[in-house]
Protein backbone atom coordinates (compact mmCIF):
# COMPACT_ATOMS: atom_id res chain seq x y z
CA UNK A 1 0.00 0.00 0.00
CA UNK A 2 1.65 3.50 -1.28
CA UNK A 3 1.56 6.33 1.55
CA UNK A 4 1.64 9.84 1.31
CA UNK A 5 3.01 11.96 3.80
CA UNK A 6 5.04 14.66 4.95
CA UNK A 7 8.87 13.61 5.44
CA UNK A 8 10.99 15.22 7.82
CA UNK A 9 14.80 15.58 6.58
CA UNK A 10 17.26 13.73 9.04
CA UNK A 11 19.99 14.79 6.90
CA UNK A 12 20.95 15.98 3.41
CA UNK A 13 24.25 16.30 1.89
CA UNK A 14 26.38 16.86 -1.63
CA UNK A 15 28.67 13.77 -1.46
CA UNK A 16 29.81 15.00 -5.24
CA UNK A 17 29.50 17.90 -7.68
CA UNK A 18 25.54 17.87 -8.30
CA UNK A 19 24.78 14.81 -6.18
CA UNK A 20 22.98 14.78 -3.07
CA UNK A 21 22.48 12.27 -0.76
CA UNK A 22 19.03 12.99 1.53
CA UNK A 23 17.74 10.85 4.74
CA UNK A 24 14.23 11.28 5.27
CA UNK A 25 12.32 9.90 8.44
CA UNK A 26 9.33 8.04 7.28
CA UNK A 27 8.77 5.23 9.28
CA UNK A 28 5.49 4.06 7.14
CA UNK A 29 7.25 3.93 3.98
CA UNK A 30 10.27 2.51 5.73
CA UNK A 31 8.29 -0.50 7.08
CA UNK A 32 7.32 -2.30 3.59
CA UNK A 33 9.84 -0.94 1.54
CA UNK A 34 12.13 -3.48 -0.99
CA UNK A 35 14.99 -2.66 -2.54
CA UNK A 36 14.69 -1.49 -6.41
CA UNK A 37 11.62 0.73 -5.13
CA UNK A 38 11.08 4.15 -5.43
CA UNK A 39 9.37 7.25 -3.99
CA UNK A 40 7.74 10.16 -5.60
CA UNK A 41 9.24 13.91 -4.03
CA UNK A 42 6.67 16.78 -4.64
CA UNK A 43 9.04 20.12 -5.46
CA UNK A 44 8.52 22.56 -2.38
CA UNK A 45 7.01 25.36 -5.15
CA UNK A 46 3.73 24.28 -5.57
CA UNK A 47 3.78 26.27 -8.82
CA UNK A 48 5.95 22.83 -9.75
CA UNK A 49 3.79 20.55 -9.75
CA UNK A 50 5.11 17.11 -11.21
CA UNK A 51 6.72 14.97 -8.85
CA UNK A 52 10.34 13.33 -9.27
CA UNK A 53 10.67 10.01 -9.04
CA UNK A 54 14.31 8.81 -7.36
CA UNK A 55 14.91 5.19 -6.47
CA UNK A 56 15.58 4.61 -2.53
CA UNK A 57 19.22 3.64 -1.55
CA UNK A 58 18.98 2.60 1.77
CA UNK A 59 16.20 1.58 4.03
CA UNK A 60 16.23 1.34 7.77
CA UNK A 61 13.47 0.72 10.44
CA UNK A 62 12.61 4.15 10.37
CA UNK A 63 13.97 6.18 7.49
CA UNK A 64 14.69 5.96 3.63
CA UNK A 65 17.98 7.96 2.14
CA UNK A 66 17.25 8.89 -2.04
CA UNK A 67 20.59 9.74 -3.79
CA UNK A 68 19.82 12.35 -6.90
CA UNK A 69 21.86 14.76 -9.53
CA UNK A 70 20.37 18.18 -9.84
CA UNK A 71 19.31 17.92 -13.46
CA UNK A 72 16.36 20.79 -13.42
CA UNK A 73 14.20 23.31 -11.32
CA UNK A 74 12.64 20.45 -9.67
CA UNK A 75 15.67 19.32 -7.98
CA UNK A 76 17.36 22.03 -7.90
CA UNK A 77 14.80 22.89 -5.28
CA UNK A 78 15.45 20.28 -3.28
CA UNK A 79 19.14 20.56 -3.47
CA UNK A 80 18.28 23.55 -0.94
CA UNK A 81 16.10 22.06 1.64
CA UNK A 82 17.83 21.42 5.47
CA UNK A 83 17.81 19.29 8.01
CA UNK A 84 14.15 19.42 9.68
CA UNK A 85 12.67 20.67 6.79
CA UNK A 86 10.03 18.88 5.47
CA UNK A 87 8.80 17.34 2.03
CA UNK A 88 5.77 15.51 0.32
CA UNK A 89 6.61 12.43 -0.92
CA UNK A 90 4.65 9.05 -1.71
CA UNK A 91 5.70 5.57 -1.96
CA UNK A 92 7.03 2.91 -2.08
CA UNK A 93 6.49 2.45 -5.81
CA UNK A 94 6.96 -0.05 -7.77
CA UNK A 95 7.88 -3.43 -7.69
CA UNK A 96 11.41 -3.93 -6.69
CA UNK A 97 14.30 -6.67 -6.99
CA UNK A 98 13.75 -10.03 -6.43
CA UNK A 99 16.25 -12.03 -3.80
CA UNK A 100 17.65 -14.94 -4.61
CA UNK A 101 18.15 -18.31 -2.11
CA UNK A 102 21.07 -16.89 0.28
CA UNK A 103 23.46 -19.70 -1.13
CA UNK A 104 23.25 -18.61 -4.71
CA UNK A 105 26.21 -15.86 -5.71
CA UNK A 106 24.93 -12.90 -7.00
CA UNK A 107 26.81 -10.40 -9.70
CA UNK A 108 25.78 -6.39 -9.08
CA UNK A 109 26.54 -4.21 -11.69
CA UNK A 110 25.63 -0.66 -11.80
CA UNK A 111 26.36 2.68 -13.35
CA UNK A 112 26.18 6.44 -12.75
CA UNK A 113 22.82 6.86 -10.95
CA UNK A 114 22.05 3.73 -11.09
CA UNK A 115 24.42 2.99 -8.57
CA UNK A 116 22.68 4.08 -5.34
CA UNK A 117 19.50 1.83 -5.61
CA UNK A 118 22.25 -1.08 -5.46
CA UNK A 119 23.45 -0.05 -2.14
CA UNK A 120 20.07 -1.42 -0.21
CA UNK A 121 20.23 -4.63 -2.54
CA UNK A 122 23.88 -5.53 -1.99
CA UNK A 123 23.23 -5.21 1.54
CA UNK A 124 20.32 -7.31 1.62
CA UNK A 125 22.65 -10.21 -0.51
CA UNK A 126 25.36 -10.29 1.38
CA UNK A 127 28.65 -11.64 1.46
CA UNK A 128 28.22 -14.06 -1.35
CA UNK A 129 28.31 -10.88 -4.03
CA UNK A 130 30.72 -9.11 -6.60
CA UNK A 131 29.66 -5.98 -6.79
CA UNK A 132 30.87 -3.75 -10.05
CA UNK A 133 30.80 -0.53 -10.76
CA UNK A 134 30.87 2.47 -13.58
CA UNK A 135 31.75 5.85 -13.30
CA UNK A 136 32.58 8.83 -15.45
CA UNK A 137 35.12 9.52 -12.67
CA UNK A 138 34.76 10.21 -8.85
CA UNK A 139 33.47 7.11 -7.39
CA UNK A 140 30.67 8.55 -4.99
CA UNK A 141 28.97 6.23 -2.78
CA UNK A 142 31.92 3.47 -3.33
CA UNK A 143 33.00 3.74 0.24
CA UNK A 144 29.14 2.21 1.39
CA UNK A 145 29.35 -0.68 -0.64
CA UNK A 146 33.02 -1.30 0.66
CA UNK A 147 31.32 -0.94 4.29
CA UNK A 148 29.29 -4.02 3.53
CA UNK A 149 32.34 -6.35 3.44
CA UNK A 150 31.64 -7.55 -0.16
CA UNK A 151 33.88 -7.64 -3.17
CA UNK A 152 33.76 -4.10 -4.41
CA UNK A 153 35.47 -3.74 -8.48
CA UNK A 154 35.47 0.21 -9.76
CA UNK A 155 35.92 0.96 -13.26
CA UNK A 156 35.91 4.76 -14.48
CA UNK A 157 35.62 6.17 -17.90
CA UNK A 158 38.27 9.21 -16.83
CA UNK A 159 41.07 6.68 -15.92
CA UNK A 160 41.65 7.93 -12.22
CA UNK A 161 40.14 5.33 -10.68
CA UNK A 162 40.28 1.65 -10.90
CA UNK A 163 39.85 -0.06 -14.86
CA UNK A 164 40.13 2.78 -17.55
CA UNK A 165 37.18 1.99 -19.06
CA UNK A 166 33.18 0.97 -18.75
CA UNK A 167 31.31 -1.37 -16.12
CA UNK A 168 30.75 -3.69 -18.87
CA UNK A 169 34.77 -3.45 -19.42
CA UNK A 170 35.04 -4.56 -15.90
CA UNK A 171 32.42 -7.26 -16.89
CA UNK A 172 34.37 -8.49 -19.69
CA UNK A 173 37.94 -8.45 -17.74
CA UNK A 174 36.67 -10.37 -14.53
CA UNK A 175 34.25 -12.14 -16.11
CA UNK A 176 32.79 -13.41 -12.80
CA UNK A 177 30.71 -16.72 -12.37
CA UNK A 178 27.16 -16.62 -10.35
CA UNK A 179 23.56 -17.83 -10.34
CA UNK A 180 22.02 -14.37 -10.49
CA UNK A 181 22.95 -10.57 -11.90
CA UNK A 182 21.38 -7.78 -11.05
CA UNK A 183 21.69 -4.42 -12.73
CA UNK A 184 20.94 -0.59 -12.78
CA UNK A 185 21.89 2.11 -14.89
CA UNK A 186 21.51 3.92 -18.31
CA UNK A 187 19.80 1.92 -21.16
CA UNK A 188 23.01 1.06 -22.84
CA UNK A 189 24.39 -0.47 -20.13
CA UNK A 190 21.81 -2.71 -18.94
CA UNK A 191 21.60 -3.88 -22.69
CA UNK A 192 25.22 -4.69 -22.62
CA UNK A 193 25.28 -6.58 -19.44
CA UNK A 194 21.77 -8.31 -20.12
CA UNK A 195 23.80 -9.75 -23.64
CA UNK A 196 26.93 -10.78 -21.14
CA UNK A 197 24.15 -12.39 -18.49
CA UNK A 198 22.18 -14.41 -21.84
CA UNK A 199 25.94 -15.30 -22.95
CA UNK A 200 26.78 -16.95 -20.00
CA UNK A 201 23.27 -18.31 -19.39
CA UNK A 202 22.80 -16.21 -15.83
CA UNK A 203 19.19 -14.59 -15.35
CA UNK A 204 19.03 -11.36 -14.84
CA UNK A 205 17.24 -8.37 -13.16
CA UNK A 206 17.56 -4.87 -14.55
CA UNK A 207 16.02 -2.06 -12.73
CA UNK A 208 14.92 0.45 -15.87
CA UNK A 209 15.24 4.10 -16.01
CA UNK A 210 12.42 5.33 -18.13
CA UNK A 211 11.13 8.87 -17.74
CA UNK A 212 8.05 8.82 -15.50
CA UNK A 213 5.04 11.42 -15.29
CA UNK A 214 2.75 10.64 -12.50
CA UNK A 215 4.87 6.85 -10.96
CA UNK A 216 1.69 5.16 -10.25
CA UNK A 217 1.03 3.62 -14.15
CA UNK A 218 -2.15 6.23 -14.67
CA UNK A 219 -0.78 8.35 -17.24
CA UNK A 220 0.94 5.22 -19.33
CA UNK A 221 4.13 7.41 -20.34
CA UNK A 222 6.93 5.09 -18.97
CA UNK A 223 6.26 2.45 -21.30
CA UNK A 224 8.85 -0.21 -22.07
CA UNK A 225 8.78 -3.15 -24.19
CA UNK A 226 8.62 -6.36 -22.72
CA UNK A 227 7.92 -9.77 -24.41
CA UNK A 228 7.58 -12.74 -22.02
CA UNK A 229 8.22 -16.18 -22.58
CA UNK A 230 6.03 -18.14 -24.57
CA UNK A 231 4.00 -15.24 -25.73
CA UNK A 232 4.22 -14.28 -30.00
CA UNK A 233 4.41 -10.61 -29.50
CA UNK A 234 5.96 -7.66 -27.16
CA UNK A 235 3.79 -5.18 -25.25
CA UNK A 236 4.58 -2.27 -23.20
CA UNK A 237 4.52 -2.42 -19.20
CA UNK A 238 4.95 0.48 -17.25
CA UNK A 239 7.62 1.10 -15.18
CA UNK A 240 6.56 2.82 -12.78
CA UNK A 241 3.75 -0.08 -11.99
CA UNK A 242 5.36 -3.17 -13.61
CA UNK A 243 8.80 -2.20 -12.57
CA UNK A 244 11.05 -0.64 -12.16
CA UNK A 245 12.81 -4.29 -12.15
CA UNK A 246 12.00 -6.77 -15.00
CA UNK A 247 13.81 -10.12 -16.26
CA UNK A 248 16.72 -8.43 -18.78
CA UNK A 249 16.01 -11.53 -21.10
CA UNK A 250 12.09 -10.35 -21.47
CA UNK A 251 12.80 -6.51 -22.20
CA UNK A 252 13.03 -5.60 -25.95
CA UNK A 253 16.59 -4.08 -26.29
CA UNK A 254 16.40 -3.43 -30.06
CA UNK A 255 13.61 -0.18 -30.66
């Protein structure tokens, strides 16, 4: 059941150039939460009226933390909220990642902002993951996953940290055996590594990025194309209400 309520800021900070990390108490949200979820954030101008969806990173008893790039008005605005301020927001949405048996070794891969709705999902694996990840160039939010006590690879387009090259470079150079992969990031990407999982006969999970309008499937304008087994033809899903997460082998790569 989605909630909507007013969020109190436990704390908000810029962990890199244009990307904020925010902590927001809401207990209600907190409680059935799943990682690969998200939450729709109302901009404080009500002249603003569509919401933003961001994926949640972490989840605790009482509190979920969103990690977001200022990339308009919208979150620009909340860029320059405090602590104890407070927001609207609304979730959780979607449907999110599903686990695997705690035996079976899981692959993470993510890349720019899909990184941070990995962080809640590694956790919940646990030691039995390789986690990889892509970057343009500073690493932001590698230092949680290294908290968890789980293989951590970094690859970086820029060179200045770890492989000079992709995530799906790092794919290709470890090459890493498991019973399960699970990815985030731009469309590209996920393509890439959803070829590498069929390849190596590994299901996979991939947590879409489509834009979204109003997250709760009414308006139909997150549409992706999804063909499921057994079935003659595609059709779209939304993914704000059918995902975020589908099977990589059902989505239709080639549009």
């Amino acid at each position: 059941m989605n909630t909507y309520c007013l969020a109190t800021i436990v704390n908000h900070e810029e962990i890199t150039s244009g990307i904020w990390k925010m902590e927001l108490a809401a207990s209600e949200i907190a409680r059935t939460a799943e990682p690969g979820q998200f939450i729709q954030l109302y901009p404080p101008d009500k002249r603003n009226l569509l919401a933003r969806p961001i994926s949640l990173s972490a989840i605790s008893e009482k509190s979920v933390t969103i990690v977001y790039r200022i990339a308009g008005k919208g979150t620009k605005q909340f860029s320059q909220l405090q602590k104890n301020d407070r927001i609207r927001i609304m979730g959780p949405l979607g449907n999110g990642f599903v686990l695997p048996d705690q035996a079976t070794k899981s692959i993470v891969v993510g890349g720019g902002l899909g990184i941070p709705p990995l962080l809640e999902l590694s956790k919940r694996l646990g030691g039995n993951t390789e986690v990889l990840l892509g970057y343009q160039d500073i690493p932001f939010m590698a230092e949680d996953f290294h908290r968890l006590g789980i293989n951590v690879h970094i690859a970086s387009q820029s060179g200045n940290y770890g492989l000079h090259g992709t995530v799906c470079d790092l794919l290709e150079k470890f090459n890493p055996s498991a019973g399960q992969v699970f990815a985030c990031g731009p469309r590209q990407m996920l393509k890439s590594v959803s070829a590498w999982a069929k390849e190596h006969s590994i299901p996979i999970q991939v947590s879409m990025e489509e834009r979204m309008a109003c997250g709760i499937g009414a308006c139909l304008g997150c549409g992706v194309k999804i063909q499921k087994p057994g079935e003659p033809d595609w059709k779209y899903l939304r993914v704000c209400k059918d995902g975020p997460v589908f099977s990589g082998e059902e989505v239709v790569w080639d549009e």
